[in-house]
C-alpha atoms as a PDB file:
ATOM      1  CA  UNK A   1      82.063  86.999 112.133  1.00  0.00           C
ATOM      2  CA  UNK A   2      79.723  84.750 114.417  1.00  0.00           C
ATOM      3  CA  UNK A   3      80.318  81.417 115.988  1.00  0.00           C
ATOM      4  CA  UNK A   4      76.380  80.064 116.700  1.00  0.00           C
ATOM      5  CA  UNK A   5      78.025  77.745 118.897  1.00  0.00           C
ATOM      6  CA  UNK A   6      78.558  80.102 120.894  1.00  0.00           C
ATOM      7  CA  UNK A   7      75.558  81.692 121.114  1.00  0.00           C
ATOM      8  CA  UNK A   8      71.700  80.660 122.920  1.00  0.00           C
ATOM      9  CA  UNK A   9      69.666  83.846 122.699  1.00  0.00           C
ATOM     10  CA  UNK A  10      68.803  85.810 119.893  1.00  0.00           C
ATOM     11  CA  UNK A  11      67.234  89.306 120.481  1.00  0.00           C
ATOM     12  CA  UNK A  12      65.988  91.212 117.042  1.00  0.00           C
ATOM     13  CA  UNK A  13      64.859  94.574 117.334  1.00  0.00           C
ATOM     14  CA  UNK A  14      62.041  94.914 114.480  1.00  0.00           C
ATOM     15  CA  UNK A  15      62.118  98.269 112.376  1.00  0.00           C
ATOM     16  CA  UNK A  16      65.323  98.382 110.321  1.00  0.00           C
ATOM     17  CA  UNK A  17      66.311  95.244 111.002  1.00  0.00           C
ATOM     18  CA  UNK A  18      63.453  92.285 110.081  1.00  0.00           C
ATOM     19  CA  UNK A  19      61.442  94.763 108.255  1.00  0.00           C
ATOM     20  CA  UNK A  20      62.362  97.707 106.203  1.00  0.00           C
ATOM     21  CA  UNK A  21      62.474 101.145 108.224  1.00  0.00           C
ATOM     22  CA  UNK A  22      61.262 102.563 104.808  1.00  0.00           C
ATOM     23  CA  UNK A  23      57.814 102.650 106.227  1.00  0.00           C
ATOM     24  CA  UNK A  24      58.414 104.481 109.347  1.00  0.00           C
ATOM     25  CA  UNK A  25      60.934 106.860 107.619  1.00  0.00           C
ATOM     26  CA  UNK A  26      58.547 108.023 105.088  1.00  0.00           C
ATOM     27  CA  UNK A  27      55.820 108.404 107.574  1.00  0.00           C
ATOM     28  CA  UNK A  28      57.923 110.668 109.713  1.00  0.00           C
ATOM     29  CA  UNK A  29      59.590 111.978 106.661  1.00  0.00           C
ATOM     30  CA  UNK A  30      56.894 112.746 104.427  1.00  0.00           C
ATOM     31  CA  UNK A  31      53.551 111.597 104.616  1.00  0.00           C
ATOM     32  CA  UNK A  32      52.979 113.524 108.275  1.00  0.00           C
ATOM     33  CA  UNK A  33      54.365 116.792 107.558  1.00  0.00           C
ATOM     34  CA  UNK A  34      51.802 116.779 104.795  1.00  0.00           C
ATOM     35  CA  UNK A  35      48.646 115.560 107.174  1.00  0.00           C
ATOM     36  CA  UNK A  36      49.880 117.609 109.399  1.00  0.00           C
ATOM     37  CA  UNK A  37      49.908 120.608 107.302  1.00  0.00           C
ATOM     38  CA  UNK A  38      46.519 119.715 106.112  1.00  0.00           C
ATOM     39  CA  UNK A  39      44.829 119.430 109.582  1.00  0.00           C
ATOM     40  CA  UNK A  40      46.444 122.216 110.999  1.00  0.00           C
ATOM     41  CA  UNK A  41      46.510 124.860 107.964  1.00  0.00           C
ATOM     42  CA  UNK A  42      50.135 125.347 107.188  1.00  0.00           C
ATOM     43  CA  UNK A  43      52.343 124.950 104.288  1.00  0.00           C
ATOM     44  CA  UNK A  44      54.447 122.248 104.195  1.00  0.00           C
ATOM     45  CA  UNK A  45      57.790 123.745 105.341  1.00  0.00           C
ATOM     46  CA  UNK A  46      55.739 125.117 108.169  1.00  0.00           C
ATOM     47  CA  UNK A  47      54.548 121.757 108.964  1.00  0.00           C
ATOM     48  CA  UNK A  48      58.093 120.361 108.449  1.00  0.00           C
ATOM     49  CA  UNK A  49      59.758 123.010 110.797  1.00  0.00           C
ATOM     50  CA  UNK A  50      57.362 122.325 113.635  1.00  0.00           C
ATOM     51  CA  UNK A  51      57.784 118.660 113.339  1.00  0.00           C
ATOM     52  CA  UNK A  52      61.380 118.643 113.172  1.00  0.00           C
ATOM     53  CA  UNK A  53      62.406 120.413 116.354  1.00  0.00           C
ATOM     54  CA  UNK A  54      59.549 118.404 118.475  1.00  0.00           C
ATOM     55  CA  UNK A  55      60.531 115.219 117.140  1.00  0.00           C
ATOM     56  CA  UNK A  56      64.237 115.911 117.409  1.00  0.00           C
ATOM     57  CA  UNK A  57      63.802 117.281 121.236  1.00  0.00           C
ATOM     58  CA  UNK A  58      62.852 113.706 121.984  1.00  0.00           C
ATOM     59  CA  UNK A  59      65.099 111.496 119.635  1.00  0.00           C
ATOM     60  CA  UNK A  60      65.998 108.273 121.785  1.00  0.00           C
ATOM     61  CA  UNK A  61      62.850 108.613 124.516  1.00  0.00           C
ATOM     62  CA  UNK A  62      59.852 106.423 125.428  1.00  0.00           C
ATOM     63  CA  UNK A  63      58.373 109.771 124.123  1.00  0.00           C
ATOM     64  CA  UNK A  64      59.579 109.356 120.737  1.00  0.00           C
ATOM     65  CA  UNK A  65      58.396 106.104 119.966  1.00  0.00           C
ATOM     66  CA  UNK A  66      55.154 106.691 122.015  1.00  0.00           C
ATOM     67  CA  UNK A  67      52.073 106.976 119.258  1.00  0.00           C
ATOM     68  CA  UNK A  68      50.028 107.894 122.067  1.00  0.00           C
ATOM     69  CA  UNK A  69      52.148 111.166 122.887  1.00  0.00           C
ATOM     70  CA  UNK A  70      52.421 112.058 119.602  1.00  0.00           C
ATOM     71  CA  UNK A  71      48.316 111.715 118.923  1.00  0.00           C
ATOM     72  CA  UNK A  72      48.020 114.114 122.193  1.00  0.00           C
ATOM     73  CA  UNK A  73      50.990 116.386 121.124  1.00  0.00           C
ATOM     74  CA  UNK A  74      50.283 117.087 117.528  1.00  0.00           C
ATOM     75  CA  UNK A  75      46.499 116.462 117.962  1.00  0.00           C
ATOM     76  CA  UNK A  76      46.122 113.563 115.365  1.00  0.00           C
ATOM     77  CA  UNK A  77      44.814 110.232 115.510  1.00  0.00           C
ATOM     78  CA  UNK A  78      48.445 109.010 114.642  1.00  0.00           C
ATOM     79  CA  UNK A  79      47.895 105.313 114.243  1.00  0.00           C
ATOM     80  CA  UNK A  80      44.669 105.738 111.750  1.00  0.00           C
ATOM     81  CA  UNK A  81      47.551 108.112 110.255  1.00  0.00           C
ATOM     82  CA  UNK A  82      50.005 105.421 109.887  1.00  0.00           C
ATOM     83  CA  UNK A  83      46.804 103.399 108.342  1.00  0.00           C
ATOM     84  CA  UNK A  84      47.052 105.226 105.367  1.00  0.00           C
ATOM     85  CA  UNK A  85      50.507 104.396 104.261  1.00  0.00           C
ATOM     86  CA  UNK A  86      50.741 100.634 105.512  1.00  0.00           C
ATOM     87  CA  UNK A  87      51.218  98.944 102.073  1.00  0.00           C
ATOM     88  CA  UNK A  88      54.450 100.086 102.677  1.00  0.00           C
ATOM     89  CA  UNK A  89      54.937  97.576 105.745  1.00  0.00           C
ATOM     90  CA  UNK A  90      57.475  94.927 104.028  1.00  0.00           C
ATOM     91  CA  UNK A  91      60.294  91.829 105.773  1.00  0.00           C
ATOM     92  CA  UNK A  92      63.418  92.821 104.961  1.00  0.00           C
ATOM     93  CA  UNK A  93      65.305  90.716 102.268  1.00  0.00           C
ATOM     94  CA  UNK A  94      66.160  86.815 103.797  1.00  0.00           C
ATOM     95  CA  UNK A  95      64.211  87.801 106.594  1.00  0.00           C
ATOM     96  CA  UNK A  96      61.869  84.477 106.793  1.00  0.00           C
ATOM     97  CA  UNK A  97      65.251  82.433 105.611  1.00  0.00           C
ATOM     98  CA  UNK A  98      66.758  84.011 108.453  1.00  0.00           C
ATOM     99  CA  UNK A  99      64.062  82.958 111.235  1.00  0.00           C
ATOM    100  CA  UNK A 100      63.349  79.389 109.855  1.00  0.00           C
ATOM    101  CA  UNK A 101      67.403  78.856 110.237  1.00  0.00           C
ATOM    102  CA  UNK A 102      67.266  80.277 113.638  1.00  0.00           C
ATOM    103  CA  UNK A 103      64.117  77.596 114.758  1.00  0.00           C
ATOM    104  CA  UNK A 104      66.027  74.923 112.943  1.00  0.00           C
ATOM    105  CA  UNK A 105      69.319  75.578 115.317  1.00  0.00           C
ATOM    106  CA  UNK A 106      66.975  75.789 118.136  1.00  0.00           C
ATOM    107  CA  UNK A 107      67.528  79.705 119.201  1.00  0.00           C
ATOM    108  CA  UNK A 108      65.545  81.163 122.046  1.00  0.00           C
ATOM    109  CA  UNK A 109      64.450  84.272 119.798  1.00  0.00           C
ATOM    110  CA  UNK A 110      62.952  87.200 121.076  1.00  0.00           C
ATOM    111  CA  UNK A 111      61.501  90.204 119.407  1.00  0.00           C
ATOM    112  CA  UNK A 112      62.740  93.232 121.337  1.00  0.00           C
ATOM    113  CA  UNK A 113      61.423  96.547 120.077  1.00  0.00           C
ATOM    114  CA  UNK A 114      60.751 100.371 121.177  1.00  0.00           C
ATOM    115  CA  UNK A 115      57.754 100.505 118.824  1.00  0.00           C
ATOM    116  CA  UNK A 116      54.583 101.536 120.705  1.00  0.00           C
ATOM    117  CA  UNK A 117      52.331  98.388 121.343  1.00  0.00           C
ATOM    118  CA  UNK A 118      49.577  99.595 118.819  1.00  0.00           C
ATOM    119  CA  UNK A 119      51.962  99.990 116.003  1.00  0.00           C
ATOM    120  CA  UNK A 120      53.142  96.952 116.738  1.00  0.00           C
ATOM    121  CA  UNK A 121      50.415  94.805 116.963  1.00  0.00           C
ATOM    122  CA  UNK A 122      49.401  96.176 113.678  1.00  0.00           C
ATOM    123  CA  UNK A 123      52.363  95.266 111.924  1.00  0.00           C
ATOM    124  CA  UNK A 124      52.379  91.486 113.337  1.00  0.00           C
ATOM    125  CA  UNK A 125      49.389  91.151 111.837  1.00  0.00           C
ATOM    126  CA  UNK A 126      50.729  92.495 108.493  1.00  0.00           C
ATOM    127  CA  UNK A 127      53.735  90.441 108.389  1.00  0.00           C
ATOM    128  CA  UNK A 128      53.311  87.087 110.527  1.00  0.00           C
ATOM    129  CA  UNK A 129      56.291  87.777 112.147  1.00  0.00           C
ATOM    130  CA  UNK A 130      55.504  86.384 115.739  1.00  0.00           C
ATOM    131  CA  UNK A 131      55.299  83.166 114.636  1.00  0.00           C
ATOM    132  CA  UNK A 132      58.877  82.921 114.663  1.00  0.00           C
ATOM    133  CA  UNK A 133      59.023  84.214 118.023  1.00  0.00           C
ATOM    134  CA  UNK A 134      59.607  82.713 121.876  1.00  0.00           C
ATOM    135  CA  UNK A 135      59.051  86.014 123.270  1.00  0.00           C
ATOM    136  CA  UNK A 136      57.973  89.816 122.266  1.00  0.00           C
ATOM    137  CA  UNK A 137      59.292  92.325 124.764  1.00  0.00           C
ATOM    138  CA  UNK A 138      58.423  95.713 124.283  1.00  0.00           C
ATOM    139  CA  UNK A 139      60.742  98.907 125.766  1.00  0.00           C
ATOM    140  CA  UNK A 140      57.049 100.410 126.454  1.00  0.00           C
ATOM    141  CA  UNK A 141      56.354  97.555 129.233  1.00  0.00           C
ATOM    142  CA  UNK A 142      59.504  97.901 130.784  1.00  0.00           C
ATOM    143  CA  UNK A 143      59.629 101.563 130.715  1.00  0.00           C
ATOM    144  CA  UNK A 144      62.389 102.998 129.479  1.00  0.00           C
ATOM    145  CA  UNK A 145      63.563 102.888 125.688  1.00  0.00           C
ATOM    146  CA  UNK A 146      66.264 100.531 124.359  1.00  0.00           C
ATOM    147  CA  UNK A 147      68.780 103.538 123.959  1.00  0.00           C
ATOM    148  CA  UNK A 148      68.627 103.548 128.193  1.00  0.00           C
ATOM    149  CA  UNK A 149      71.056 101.566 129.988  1.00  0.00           C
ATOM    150  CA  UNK A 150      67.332 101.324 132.355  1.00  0.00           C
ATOM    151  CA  UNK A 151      66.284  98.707 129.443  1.00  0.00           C
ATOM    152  CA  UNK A 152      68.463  96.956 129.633  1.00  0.00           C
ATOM    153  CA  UNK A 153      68.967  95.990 133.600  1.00  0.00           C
ATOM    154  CA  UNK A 154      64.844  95.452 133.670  1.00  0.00           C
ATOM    155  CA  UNK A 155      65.245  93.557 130.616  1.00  0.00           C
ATOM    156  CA  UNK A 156      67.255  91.033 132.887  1.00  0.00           C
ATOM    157  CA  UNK A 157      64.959  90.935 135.455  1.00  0.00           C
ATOM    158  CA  UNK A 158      62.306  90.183 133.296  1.00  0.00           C
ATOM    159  CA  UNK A 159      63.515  87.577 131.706  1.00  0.00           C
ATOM    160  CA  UNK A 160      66.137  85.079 131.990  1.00  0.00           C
ATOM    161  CA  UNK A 161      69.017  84.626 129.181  1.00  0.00           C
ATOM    162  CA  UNK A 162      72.823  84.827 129.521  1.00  0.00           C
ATOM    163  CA  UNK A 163      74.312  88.301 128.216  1.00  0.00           C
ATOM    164  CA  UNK A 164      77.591  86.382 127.400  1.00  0.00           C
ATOM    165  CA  UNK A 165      76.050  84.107 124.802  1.00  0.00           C
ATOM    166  CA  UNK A 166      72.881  85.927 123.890  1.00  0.00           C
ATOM    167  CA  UNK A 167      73.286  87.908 119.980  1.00  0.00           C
ATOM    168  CA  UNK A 168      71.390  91.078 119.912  1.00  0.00           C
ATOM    169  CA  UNK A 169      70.918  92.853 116.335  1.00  0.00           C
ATOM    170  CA  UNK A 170      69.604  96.255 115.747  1.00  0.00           C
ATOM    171  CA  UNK A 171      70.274  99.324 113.232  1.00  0.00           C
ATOM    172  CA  UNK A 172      70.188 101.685 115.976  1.00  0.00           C
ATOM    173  CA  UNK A 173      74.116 102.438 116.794  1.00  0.00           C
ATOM    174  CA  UNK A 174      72.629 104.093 120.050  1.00  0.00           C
ATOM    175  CA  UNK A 175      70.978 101.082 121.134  1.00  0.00           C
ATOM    176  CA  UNK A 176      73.919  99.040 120.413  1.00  0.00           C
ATOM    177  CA  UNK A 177      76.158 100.823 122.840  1.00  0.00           C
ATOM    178  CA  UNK A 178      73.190 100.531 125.244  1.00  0.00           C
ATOM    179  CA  UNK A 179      73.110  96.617 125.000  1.00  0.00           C
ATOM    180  CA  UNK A 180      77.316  96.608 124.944  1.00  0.00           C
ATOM    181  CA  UNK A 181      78.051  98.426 127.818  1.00  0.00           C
ATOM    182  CA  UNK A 182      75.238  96.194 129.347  1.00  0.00           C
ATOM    183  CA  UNK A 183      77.347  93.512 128.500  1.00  0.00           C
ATOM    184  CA  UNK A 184      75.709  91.827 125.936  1.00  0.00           C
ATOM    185  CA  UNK A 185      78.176  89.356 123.954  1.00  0.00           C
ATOM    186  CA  UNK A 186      77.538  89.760 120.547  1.00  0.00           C
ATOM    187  CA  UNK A 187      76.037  92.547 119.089  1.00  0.00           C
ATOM    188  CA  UNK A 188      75.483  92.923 114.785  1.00  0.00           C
ATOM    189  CA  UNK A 189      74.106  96.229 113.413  1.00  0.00           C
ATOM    190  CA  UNK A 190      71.891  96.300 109.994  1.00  0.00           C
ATOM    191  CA  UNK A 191      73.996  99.083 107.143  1.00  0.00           C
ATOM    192  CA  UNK A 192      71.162  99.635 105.417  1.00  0.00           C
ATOM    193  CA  UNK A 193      67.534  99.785 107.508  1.00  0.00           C
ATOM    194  CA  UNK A 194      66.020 101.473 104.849  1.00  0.00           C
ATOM    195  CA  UNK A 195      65.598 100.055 101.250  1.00  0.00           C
ATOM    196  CA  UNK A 196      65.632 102.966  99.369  1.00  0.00           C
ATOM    197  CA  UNK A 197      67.991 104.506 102.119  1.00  0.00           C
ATOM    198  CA  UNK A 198      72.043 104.621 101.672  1.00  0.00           C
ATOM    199  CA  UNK A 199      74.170 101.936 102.415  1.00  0.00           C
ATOM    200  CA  UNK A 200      75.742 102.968 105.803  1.00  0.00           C
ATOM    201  CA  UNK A 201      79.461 102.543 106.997  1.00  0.00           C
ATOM    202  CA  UNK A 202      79.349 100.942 110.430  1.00  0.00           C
ATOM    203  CA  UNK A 203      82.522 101.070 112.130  1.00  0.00           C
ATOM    204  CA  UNK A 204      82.040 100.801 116.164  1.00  0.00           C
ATOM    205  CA  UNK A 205      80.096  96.888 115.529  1.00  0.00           C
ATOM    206  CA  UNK A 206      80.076  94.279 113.513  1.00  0.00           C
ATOM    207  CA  UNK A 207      77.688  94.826 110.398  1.00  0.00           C
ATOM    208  CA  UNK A 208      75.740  92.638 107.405  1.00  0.00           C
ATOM    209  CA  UNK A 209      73.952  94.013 104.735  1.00  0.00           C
ATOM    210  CA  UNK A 210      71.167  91.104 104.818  1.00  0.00           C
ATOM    211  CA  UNK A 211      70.582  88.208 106.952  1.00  0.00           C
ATOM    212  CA  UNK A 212      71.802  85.733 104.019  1.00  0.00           C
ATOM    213  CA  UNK A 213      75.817  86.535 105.176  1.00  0.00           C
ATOM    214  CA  UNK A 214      74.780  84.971 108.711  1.00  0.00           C
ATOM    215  CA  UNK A 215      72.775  82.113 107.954  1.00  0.00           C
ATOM    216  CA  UNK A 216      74.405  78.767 108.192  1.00  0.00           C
ATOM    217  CA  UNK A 217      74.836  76.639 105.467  1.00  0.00           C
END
């Protein structure tokens, strides 16, 4: 599936693919419809209904990852929101494995991620995850989200790599297209971002499961 001979840069998006999107998708999912209903005196499906068709309206947007618009637009503190549930920040499975084989083969690795910078700096501190890390690039400093073929041309100018031998992996199938059409070489979506989510059949890229059916012997 991957000749690492072949390839110099490795770009990992974060949620869904080195840790488990089972925290984010049971914040959106379930644990803010219910604050939400809560602080704003509605039932649940009420809650659920509102959130649904403003969250959908911006699927794939800075917007949508932005913790900052959401705080203004749904009138929450979000991140002390996201506070509440953060036990449930984990690594995926082989995750470390994964990252200690990529320093041992000398990788340039790069975190590249739409999370907004305060979630983010939150879970680095929760997992340790940096410290495996040349570089942590952000779609919130170069303005446009990964899903944007925008990303991905100020991605080049702000850093150098080689899109021929540089491996990106994400679960987003959006994103992937994004980065392909870019012209990035090799390209490796995650089936199953979320633990206690389903298995997914992945069948415009290349897929794994875990890191473990990458790693080099």
């Amino acid at each position: 599936m991957l000749d690492w001979h072949d390839v110099d840069t490795v770009m990992l998006d974060m949620d869904g693919t080195l840790l488990d999107l089972h925290y984010d998708n049971h914040f959106w999912l379930t644990h803010l419809p219910q604050r939400y209903a809560q602080t704003h005196g509605l039932t649940l499906q009420q809650a659920e209904e509102k959130l649904v068709g403003q969250i959908d309206a911006r699927r794939g947007t800075l917007e949508w990852y932005c913790l900052n618009f959401w705080s203004r637009e749904l009138q929450m503190d979000i991140p002390a929101v996201l506070r509440e549930i953060e036990d449930r920040v984990a690594l995926r499975p082989h995750t470390p494995a994964f990252l200690d084989a990529l320093r041992r083969m000398e990788k340039h690795v790069l975190l590249v991620t739409n999370a907004h910078p305060d979630g983010l700096v939150r879970k680095l501190e929760l997992t340790g995850i940096d410290r495996w890390m040349d570089g942590i690039i952000t779609s919130h400093e170069l303005r446009h989200a990964k899903e944007s073929p925008y990303f991905w041309e100020a991605l080049s100018r702000h850093i150098d790599f080689d899109p021929d031998r540089t491996l990106f992996v994400d679960d987003n199938e959006h994103v992937l297209a994004a980065a392909r059409d870019f012209g990035i070489g090799h390209l490796l979506c995650i089936r199953q971002p979320d633990s206690r989510g389903p298995l997914r059949e992945i069948t415009d890229f290349p897929a794994i499961h875990h890191f473990d059916e990458i790693v080099p012997l």
